[in-house]
N, C-alpha and C. Protein backbone atom coordinates (compact mmCIF):
# COMPACT_ATOMS: atom_id res chain seq x y z
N UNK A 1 120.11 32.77 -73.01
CA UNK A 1 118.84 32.65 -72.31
C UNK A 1 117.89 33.73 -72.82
N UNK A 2 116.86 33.41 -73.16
CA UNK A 2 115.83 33.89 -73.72
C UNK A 2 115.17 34.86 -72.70
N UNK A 3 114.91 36.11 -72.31
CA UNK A 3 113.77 37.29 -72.00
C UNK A 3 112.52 36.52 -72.11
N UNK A 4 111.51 37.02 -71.08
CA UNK A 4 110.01 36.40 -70.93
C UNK A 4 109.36 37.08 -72.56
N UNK A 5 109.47 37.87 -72.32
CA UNK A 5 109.11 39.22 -73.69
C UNK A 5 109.37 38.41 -75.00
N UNK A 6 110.55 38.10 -74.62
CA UNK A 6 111.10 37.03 -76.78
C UNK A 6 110.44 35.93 -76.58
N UNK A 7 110.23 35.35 -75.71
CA UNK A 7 109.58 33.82 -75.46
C UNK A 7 108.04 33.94 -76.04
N UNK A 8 107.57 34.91 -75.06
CA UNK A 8 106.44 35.33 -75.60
C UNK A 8 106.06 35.61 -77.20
N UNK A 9 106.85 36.47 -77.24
CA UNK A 9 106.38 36.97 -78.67
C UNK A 9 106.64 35.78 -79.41
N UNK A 10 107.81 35.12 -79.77
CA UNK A 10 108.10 33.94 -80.50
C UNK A 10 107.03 33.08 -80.71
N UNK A 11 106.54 32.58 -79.49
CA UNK A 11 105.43 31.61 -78.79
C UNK A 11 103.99 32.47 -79.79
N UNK A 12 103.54 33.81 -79.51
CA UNK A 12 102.60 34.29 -80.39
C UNK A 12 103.07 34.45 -82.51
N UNK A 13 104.21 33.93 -82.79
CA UNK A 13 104.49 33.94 -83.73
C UNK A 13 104.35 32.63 -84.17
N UNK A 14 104.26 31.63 -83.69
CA UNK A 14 104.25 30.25 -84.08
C UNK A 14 102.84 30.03 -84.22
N UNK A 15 102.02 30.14 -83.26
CA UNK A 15 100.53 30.75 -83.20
C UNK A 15 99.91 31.71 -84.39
N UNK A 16 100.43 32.53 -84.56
CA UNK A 16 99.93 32.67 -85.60
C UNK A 16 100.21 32.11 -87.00
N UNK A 17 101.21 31.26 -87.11
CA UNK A 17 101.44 30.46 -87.99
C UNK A 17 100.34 29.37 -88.52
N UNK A 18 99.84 29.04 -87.98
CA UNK A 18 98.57 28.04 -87.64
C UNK A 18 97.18 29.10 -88.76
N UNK A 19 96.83 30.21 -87.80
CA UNK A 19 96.05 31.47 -88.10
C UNK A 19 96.72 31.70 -89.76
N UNK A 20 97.98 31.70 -90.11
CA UNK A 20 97.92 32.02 -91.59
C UNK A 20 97.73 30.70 -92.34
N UNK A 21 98.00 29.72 -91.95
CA UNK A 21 97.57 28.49 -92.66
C UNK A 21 96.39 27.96 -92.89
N UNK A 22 95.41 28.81 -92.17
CA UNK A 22 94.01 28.75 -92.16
C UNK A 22 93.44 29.93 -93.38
N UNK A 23 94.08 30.74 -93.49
CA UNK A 23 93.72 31.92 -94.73
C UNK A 23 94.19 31.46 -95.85
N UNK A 24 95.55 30.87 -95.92
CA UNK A 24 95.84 30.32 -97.17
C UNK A 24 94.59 29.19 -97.90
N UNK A 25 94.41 28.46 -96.58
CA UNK A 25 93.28 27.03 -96.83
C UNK A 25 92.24 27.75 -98.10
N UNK A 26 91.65 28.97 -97.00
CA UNK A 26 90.31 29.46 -97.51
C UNK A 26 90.86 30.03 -98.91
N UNK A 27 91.81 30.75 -99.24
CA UNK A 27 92.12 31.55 -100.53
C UNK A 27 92.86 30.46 -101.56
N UNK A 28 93.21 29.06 -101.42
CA UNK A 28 93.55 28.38 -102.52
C UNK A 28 92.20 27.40 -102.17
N UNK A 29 91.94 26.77 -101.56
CA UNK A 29 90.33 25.72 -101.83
C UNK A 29 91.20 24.65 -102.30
N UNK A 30 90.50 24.33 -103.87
CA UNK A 30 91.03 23.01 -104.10
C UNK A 30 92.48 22.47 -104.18
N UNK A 31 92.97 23.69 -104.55
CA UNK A 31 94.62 23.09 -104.54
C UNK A 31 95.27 22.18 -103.54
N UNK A 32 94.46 22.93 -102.30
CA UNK A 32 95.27 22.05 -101.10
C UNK A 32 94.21 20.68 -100.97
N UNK A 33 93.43 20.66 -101.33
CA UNK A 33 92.62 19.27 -101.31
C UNK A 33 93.08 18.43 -102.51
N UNK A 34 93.50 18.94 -103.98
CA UNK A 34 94.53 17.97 -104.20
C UNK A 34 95.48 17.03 -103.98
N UNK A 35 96.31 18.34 -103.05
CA UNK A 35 97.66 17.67 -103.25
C UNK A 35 97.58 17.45 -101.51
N UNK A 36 96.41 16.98 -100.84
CA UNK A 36 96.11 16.59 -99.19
C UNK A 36 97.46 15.78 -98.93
N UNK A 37 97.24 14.61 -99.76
CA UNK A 37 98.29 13.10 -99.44
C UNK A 37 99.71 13.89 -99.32
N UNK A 38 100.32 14.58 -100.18
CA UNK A 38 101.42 14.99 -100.04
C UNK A 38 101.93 15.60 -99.07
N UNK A 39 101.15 16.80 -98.80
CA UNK A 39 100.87 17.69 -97.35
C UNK A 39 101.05 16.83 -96.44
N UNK A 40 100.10 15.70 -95.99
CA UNK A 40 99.72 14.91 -94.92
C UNK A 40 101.61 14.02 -94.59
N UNK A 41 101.76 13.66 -95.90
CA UNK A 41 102.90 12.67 -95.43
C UNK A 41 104.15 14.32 -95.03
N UNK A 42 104.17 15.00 -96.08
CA UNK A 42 105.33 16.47 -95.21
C UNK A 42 105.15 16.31 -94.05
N UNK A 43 103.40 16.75 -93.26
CA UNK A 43 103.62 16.97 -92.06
C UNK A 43 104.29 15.76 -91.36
N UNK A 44 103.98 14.63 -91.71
CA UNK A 44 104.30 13.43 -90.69
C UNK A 44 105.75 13.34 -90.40
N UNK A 45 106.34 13.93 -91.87
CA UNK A 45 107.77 13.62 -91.87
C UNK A 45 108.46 14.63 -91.00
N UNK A 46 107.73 15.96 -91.26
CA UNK A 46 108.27 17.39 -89.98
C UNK A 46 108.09 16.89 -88.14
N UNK A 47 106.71 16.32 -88.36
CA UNK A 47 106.47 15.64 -86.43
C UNK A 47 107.43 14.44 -86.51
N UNK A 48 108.06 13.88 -87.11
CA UNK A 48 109.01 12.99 -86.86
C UNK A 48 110.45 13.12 -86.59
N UNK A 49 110.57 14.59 -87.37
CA UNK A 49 111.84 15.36 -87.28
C UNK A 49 112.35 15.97 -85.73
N UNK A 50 110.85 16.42 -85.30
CA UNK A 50 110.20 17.02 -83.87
C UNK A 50 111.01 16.25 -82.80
N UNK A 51 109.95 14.67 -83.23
CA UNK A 51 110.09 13.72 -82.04
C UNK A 51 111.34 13.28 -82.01
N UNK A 52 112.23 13.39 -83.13
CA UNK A 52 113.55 12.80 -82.87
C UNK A 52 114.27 14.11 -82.26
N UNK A 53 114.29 15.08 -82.44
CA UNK A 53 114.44 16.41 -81.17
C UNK A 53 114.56 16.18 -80.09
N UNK A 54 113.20 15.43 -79.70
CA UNK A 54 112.58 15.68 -78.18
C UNK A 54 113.76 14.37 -77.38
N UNK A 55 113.71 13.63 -78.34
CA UNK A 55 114.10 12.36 -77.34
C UNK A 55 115.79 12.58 -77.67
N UNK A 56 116.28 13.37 -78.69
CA UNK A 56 117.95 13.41 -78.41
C UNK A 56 117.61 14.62 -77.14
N UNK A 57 117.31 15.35 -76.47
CA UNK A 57 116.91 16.33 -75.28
C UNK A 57 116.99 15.75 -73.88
N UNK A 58 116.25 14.50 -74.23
CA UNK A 58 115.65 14.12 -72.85
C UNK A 58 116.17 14.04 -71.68
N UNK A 59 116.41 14.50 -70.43
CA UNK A 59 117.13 14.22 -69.62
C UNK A 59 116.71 12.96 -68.31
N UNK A 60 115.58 13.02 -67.75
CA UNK A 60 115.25 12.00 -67.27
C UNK A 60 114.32 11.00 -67.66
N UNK A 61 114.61 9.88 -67.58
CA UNK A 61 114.23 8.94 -68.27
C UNK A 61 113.02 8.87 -67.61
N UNK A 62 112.42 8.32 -66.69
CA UNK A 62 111.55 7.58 -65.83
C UNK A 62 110.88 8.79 -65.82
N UNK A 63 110.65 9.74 -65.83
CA UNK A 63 109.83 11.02 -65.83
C UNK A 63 109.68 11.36 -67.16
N UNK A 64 110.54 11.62 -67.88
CA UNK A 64 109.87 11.31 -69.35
C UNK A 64 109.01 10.19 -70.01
N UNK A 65 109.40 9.28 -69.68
CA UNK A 65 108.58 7.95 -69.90
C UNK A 65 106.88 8.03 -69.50
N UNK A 66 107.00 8.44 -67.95
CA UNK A 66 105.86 8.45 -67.95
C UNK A 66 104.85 9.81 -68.61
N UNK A 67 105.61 10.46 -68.92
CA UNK A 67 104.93 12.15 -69.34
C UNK A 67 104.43 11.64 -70.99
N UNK A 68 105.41 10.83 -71.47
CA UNK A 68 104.90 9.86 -72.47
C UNK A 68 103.73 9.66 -72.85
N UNK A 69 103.66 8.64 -72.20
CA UNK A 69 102.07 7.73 -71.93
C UNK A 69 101.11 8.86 -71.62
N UNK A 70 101.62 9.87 -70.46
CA UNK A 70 100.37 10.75 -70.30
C UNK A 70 99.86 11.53 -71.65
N UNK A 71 101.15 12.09 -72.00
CA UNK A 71 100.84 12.87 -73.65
C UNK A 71 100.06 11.87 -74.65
N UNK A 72 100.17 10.32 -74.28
CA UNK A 72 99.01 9.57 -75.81
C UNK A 72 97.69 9.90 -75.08
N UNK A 73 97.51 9.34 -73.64
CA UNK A 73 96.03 9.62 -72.99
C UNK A 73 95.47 11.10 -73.54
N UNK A 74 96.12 11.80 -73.33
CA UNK A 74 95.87 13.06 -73.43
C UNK A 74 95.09 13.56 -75.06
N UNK A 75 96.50 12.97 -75.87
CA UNK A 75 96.05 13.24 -76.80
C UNK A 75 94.97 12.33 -77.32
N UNK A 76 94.75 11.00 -76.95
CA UNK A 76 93.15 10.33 -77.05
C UNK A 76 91.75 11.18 -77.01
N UNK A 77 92.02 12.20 -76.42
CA UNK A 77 90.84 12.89 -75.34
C UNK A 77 90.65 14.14 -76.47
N UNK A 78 92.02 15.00 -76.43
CA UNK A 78 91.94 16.00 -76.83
C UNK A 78 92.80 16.24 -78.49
N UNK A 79 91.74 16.31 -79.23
CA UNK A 79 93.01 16.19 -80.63
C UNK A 79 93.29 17.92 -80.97
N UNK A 80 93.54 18.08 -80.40
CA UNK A 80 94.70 19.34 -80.73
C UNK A 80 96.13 19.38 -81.35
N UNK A 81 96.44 19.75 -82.05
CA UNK A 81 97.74 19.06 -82.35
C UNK A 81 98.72 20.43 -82.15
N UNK A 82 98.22 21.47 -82.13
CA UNK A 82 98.18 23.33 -81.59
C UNK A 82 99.08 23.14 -80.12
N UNK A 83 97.85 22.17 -79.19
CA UNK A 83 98.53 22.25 -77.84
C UNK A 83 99.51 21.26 -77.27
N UNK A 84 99.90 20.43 -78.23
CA UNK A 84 101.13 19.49 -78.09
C UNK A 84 102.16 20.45 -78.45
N UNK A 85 101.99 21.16 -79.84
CA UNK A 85 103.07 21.83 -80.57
C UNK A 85 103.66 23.00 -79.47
N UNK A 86 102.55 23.33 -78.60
CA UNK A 86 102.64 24.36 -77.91
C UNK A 86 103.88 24.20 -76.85
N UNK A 87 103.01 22.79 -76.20
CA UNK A 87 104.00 22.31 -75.27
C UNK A 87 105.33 22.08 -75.17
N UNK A 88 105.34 21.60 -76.71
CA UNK A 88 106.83 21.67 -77.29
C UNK A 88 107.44 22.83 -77.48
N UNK A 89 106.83 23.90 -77.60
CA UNK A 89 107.83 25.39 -77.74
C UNK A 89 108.12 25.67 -76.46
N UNK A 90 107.29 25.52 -75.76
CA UNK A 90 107.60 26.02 -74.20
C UNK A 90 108.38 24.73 -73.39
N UNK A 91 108.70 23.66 -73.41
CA UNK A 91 109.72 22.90 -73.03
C UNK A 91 111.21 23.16 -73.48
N UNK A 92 111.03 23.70 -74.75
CA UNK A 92 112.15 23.97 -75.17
C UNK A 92 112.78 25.39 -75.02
N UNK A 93 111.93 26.06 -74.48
CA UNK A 93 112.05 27.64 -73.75
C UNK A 93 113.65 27.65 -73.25
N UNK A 94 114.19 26.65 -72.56
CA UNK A 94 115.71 27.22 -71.99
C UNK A 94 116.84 26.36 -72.77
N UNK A 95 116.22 25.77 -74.12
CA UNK A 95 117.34 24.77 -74.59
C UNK A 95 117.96 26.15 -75.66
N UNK A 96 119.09 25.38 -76.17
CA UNK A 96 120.05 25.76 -76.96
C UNK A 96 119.49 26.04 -78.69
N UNK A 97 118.65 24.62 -78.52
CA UNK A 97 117.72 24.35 -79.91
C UNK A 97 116.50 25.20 -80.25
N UNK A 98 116.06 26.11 -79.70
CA UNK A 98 115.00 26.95 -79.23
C UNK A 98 114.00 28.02 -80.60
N UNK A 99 115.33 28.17 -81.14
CA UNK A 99 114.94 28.40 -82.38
C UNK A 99 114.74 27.71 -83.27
N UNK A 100 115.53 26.81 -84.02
CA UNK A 100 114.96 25.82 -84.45
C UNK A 100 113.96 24.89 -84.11
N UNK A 101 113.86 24.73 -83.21
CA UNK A 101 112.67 24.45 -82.71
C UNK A 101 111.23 24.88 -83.09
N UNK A 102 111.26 26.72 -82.59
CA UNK A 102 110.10 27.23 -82.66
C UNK A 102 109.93 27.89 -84.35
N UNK A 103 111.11 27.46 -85.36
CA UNK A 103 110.85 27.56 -86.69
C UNK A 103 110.26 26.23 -87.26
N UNK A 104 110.37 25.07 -86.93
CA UNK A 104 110.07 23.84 -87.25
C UNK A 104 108.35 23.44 -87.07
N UNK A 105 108.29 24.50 -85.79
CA UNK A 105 106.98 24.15 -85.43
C UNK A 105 106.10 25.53 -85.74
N UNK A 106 106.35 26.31 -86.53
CA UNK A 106 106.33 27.66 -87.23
C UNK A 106 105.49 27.03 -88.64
N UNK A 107 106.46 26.02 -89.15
CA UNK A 107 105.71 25.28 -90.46
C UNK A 107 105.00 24.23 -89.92
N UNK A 108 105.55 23.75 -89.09
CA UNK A 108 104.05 22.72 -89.06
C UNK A 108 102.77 23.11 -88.81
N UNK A 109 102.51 24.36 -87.88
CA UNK A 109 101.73 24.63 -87.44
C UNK A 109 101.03 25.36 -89.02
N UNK A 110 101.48 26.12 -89.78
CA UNK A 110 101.45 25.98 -91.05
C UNK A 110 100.87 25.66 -92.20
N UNK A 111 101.43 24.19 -92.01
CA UNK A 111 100.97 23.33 -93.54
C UNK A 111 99.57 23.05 -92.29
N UNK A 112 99.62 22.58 -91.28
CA UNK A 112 98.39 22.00 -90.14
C UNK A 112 97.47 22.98 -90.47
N UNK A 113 97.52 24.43 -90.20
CA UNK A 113 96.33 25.37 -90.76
C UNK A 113 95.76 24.86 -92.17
N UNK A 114 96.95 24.68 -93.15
CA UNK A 114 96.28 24.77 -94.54
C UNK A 114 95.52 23.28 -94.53
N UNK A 115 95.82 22.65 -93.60
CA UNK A 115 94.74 21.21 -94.26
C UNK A 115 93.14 21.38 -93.14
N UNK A 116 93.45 22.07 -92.14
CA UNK A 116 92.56 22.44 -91.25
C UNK A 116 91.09 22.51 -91.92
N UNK A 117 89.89 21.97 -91.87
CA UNK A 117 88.82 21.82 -92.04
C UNK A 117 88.35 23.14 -91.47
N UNK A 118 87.79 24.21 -91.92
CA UNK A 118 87.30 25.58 -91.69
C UNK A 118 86.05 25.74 -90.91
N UNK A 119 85.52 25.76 -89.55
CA UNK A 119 84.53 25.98 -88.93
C UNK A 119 85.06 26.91 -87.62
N UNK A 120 84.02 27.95 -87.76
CA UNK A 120 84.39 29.16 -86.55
C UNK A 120 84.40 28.44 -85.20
N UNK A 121 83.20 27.70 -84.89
CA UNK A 121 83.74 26.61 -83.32
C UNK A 121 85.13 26.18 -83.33
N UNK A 122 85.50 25.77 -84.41
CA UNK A 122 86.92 25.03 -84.14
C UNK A 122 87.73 25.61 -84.36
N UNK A 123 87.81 26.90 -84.86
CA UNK A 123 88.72 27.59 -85.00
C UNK A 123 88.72 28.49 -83.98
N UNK A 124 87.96 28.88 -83.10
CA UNK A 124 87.75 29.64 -81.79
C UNK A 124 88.77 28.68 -80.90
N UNK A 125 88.24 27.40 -80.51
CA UNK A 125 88.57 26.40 -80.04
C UNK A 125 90.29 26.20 -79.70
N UNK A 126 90.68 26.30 -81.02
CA UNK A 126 91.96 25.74 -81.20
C UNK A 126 92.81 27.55 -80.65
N UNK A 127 92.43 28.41 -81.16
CA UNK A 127 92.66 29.95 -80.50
C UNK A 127 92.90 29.49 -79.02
N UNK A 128 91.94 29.16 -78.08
CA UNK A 128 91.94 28.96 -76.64
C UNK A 128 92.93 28.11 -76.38
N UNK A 129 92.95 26.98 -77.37
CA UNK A 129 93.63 25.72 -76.66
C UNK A 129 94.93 26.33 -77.04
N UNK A 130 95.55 26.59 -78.18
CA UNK A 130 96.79 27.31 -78.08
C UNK A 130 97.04 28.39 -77.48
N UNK A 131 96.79 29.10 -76.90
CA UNK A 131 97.19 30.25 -75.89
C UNK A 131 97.18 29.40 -74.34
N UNK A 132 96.91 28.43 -74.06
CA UNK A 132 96.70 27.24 -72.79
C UNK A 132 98.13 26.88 -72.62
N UNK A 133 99.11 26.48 -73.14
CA UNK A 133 100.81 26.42 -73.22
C UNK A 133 101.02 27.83 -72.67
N UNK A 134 100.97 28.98 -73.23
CA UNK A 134 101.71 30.37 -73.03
C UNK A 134 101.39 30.51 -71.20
N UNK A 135 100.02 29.88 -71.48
CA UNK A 135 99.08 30.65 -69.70
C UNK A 135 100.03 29.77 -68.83
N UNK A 136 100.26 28.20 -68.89
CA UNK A 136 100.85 27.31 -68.47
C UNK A 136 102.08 27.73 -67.92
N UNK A 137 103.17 28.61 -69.08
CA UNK A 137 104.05 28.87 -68.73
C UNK A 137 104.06 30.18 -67.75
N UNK A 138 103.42 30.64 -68.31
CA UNK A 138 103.67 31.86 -66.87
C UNK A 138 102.66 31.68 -65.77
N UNK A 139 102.28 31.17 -65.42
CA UNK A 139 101.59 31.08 -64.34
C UNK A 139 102.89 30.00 -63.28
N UNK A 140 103.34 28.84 -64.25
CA UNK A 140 104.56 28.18 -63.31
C UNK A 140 106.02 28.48 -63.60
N UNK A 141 105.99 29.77 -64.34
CA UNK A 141 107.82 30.32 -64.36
C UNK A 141 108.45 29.13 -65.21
N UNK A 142 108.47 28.12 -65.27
CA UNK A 142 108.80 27.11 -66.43
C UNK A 142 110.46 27.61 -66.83
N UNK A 143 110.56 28.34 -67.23
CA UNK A 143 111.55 29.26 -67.63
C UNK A 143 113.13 28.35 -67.03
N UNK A 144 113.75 27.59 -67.38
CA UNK A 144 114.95 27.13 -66.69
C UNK A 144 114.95 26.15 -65.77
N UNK A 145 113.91 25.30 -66.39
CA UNK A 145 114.23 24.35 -65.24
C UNK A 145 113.70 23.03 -65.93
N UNK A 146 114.47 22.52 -65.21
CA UNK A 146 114.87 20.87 -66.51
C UNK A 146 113.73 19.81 -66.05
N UNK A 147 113.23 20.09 -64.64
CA UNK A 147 112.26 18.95 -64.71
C UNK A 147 111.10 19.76 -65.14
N UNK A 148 110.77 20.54 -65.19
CA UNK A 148 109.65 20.83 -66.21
C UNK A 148 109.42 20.64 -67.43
N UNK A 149 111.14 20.71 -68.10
CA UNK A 149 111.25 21.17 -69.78
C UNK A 149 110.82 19.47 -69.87
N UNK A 150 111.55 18.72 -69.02
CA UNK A 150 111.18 17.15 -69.17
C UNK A 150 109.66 16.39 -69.04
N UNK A 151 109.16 17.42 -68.32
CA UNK A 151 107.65 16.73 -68.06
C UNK A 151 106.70 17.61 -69.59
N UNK A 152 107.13 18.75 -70.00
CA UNK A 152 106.33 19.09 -70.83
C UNK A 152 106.73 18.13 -72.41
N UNK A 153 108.04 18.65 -72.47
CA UNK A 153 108.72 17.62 -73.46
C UNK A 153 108.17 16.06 -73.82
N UNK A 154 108.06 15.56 -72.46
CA UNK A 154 107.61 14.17 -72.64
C UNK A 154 105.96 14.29 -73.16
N UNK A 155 105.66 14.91 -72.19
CA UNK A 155 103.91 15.27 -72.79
C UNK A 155 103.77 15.34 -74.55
N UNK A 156 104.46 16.46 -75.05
CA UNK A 156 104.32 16.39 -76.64
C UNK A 156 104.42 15.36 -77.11
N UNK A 157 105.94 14.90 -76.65
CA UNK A 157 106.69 13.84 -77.80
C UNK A 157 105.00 12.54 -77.71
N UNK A 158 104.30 12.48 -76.68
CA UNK A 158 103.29 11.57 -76.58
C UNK A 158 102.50 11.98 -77.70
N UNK A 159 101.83 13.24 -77.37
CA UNK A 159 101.04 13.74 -78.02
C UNK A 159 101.34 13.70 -79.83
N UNK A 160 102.70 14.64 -80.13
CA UNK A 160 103.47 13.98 -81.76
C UNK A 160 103.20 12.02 -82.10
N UNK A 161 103.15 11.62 -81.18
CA UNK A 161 103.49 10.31 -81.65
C UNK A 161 101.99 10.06 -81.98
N UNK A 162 100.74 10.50 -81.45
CA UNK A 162 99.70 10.13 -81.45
C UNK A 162 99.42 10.52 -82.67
N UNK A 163 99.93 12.17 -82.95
CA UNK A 163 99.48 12.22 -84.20
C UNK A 163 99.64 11.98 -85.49
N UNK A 164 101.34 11.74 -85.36
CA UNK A 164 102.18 10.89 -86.30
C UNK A 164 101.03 9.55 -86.76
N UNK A 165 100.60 9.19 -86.01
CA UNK A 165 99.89 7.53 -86.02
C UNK A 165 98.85 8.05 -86.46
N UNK A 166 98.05 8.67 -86.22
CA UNK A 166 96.67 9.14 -86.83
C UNK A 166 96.24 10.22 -87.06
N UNK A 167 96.95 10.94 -88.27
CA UNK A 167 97.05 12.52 -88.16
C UNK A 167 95.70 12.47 -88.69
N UNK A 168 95.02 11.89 -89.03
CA UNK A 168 93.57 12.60 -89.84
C UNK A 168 92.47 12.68 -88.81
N UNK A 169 92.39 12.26 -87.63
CA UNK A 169 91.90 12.59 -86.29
C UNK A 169 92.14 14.43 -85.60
N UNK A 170 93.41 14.50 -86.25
CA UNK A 170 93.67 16.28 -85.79
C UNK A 170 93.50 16.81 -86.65
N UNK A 171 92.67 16.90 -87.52
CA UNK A 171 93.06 18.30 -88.89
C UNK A 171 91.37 18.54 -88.90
């Protein structure tokens, strides 16, 4: 069982993963606009790796299901792909998989910086919206408890699937 302190910090290490994939963007330029298509299908193939995670995890069905559907609405509204990923580190806060986990989503968040379109609004933006998971979790203790890990869990795996389907809407 993970300390609030390692959760944390971990959680600000994945986060900044995102933040270095955005410096790389700016210091290679065209390279990564080359080789976009390649990048684009990696990431799809890493959020697929994710979602098959989430759903060998799942513990209740009918509450996941619907956390589902809420995570596509959601992600309709809001294309973040930061605060799905988020959700997913912090659902997985009391699993076994926890690290792997928050290394998986370490690179996605990653290669996602390096294709990231560079504007200070949106990069402020996505700052707020990813620190919104961390606030989430401590404000409701989250920390060990399975119908939460299930309602946040389900939320991503929605949100992954949305973006799996139309990643060029989040970047």
């Amino acid at each position: 069982m993970l300390e609030y302190w390692q959760l944390i910090l971990s959680y600000l290490v994945i986060v900044l993963g995102f933040f270095v994939g955005v410096i790389i963007r700016k210091k290679t330029g065209n390279e990564v606009i080359v080789g976009k298509k390649a990048i684009i299908l990696g990431l799809r193939a890493i959020l697929i790796i994710l979602s098959i995670m989430v759903l060998i995890n799942m513990n209740n069905f009918l509450i996941f299901f619907l956390c589902v559907l809420l995570g596509v609405v959601i992600a309709y509204f809001l294309r973040y792909a930061v605060l799905f990923l988020g959700l997913l580190a912090i659902g997985f806060s009391s699993n076994t998989l926890f690290l792997l986990v928050i290394s998986i989503i370490f690179i996605t968040l990653l290669v996602y910086g390096t294709l990231f379109r560079y504007n200070k609004k949106r990069l402020y933006l996505n700052l707020v919206i990813s620190i919104l998971p961390l606030i989430l979790f401590l404000i409701l203790n989250i920390k060990s408890n399975e119908t939460y890990s299930s309602i946040l869990n389900g939320i991503s795996l929605g949100g992954l699937l949305s973006i799996i389907i139309k990643i060029e809407r989040y970047i």
